[in-house]
Protein backbone atom coordinates (compact mmCIF):
# COMPACT_ATOMS: atom_id res chain seq x y z
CA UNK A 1 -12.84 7.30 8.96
CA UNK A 2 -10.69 9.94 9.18
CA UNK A 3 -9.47 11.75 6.05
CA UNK A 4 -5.69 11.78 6.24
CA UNK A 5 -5.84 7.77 6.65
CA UNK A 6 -8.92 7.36 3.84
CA UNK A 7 -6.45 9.49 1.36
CA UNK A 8 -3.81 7.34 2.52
CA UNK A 9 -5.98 4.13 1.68
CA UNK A 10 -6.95 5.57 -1.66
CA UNK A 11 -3.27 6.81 -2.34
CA UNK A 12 -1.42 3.08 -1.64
CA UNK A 13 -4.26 1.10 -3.53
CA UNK A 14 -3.69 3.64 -6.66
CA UNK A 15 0.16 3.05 -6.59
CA UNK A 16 -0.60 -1.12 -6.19
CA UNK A 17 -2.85 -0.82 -9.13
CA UNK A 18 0.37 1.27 -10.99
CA UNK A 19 2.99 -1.48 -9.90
CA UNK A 20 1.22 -4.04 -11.15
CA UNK A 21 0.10 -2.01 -14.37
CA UNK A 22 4.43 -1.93 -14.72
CA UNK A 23 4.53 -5.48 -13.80
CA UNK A 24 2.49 -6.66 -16.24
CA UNK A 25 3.46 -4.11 -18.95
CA UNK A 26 7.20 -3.70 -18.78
CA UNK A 27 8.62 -6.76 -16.84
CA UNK A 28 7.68 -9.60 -19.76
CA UNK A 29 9.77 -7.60 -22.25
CA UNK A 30 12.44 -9.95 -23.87
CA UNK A 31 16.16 -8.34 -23.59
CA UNK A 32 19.32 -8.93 -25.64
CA UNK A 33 21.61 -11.03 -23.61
CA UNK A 34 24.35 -8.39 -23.32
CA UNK A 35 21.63 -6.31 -21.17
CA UNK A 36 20.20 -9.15 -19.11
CA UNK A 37 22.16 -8.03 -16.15
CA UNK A 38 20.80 -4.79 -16.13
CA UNK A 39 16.91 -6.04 -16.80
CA UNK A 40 17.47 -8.81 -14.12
CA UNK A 41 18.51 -5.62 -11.31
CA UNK A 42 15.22 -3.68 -12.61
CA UNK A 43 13.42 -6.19 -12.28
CA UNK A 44 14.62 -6.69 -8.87
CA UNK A 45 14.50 -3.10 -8.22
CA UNK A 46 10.83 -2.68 -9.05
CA UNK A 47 10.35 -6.18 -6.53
CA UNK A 48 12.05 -4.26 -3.72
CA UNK A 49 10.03 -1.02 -4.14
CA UNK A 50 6.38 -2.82 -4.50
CA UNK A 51 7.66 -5.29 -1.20
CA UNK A 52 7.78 -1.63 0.98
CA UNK A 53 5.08 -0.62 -1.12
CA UNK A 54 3.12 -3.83 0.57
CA UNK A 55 4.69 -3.34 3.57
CA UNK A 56 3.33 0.25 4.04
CA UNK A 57 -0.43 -1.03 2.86
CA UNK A 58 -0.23 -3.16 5.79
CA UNK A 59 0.56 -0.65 8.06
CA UNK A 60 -2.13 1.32 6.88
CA UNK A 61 -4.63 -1.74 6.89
CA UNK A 62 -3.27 -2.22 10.68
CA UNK A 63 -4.11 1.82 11.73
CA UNK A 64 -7.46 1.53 9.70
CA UNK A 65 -8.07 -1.18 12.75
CA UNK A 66 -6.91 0.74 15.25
CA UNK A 67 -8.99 3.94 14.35
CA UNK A 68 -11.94 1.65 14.63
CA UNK A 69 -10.86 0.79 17.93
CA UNK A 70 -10.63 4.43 18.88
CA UNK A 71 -14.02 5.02 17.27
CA UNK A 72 -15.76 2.62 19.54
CA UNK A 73 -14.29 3.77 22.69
CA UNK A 74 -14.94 7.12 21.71
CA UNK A 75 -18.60 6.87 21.01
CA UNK A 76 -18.76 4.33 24.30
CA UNK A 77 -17.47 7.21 26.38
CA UNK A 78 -20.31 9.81 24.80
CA UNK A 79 -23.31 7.46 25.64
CA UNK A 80 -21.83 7.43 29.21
CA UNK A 81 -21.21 11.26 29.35
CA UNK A 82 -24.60 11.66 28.06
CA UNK A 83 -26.70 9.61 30.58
């Protein structure tokens, strides 16, 4: 696999592991009613970021695929050049 795309693996499952770290840490926390507003938008917030955050994963899920494809072809076209 190439490097830049294994870092970026290894970089978005670290951040998933943080969000959820947050999530479970910070979003369970009880509030006084005057600052429920203001929890409630964090809270939604933090949602928004980790939905891109999912998003982008699955981007680099769908190029991990791709390279593999490229891979193939590549080593395909090498066994040709070398007969």
């Amino acid at each position: 696999m190439n490097k830049n795309l294994e870092k970026a693996v290894f970089d978005i499952e670290k951040v998933d592991a943080l969000m959820y770290a947050i999530e479970s840490s910070f979003l369970d926390i009880e509030v006084m009613p005057e600052e429920r507003e203001k929890a409630d938008r964090a809270a939604f917030a933090f949602y928004a970021l980790w939905d891109s955050i999912k998003i982008v994963a699955s981007d680099i899920d769908r190029l991990e695929g791709d390279e593999k494809v490229v891979d193939a072809i590549y080593a395909v076209n090498d066994v040709s050049r070398s007969k």
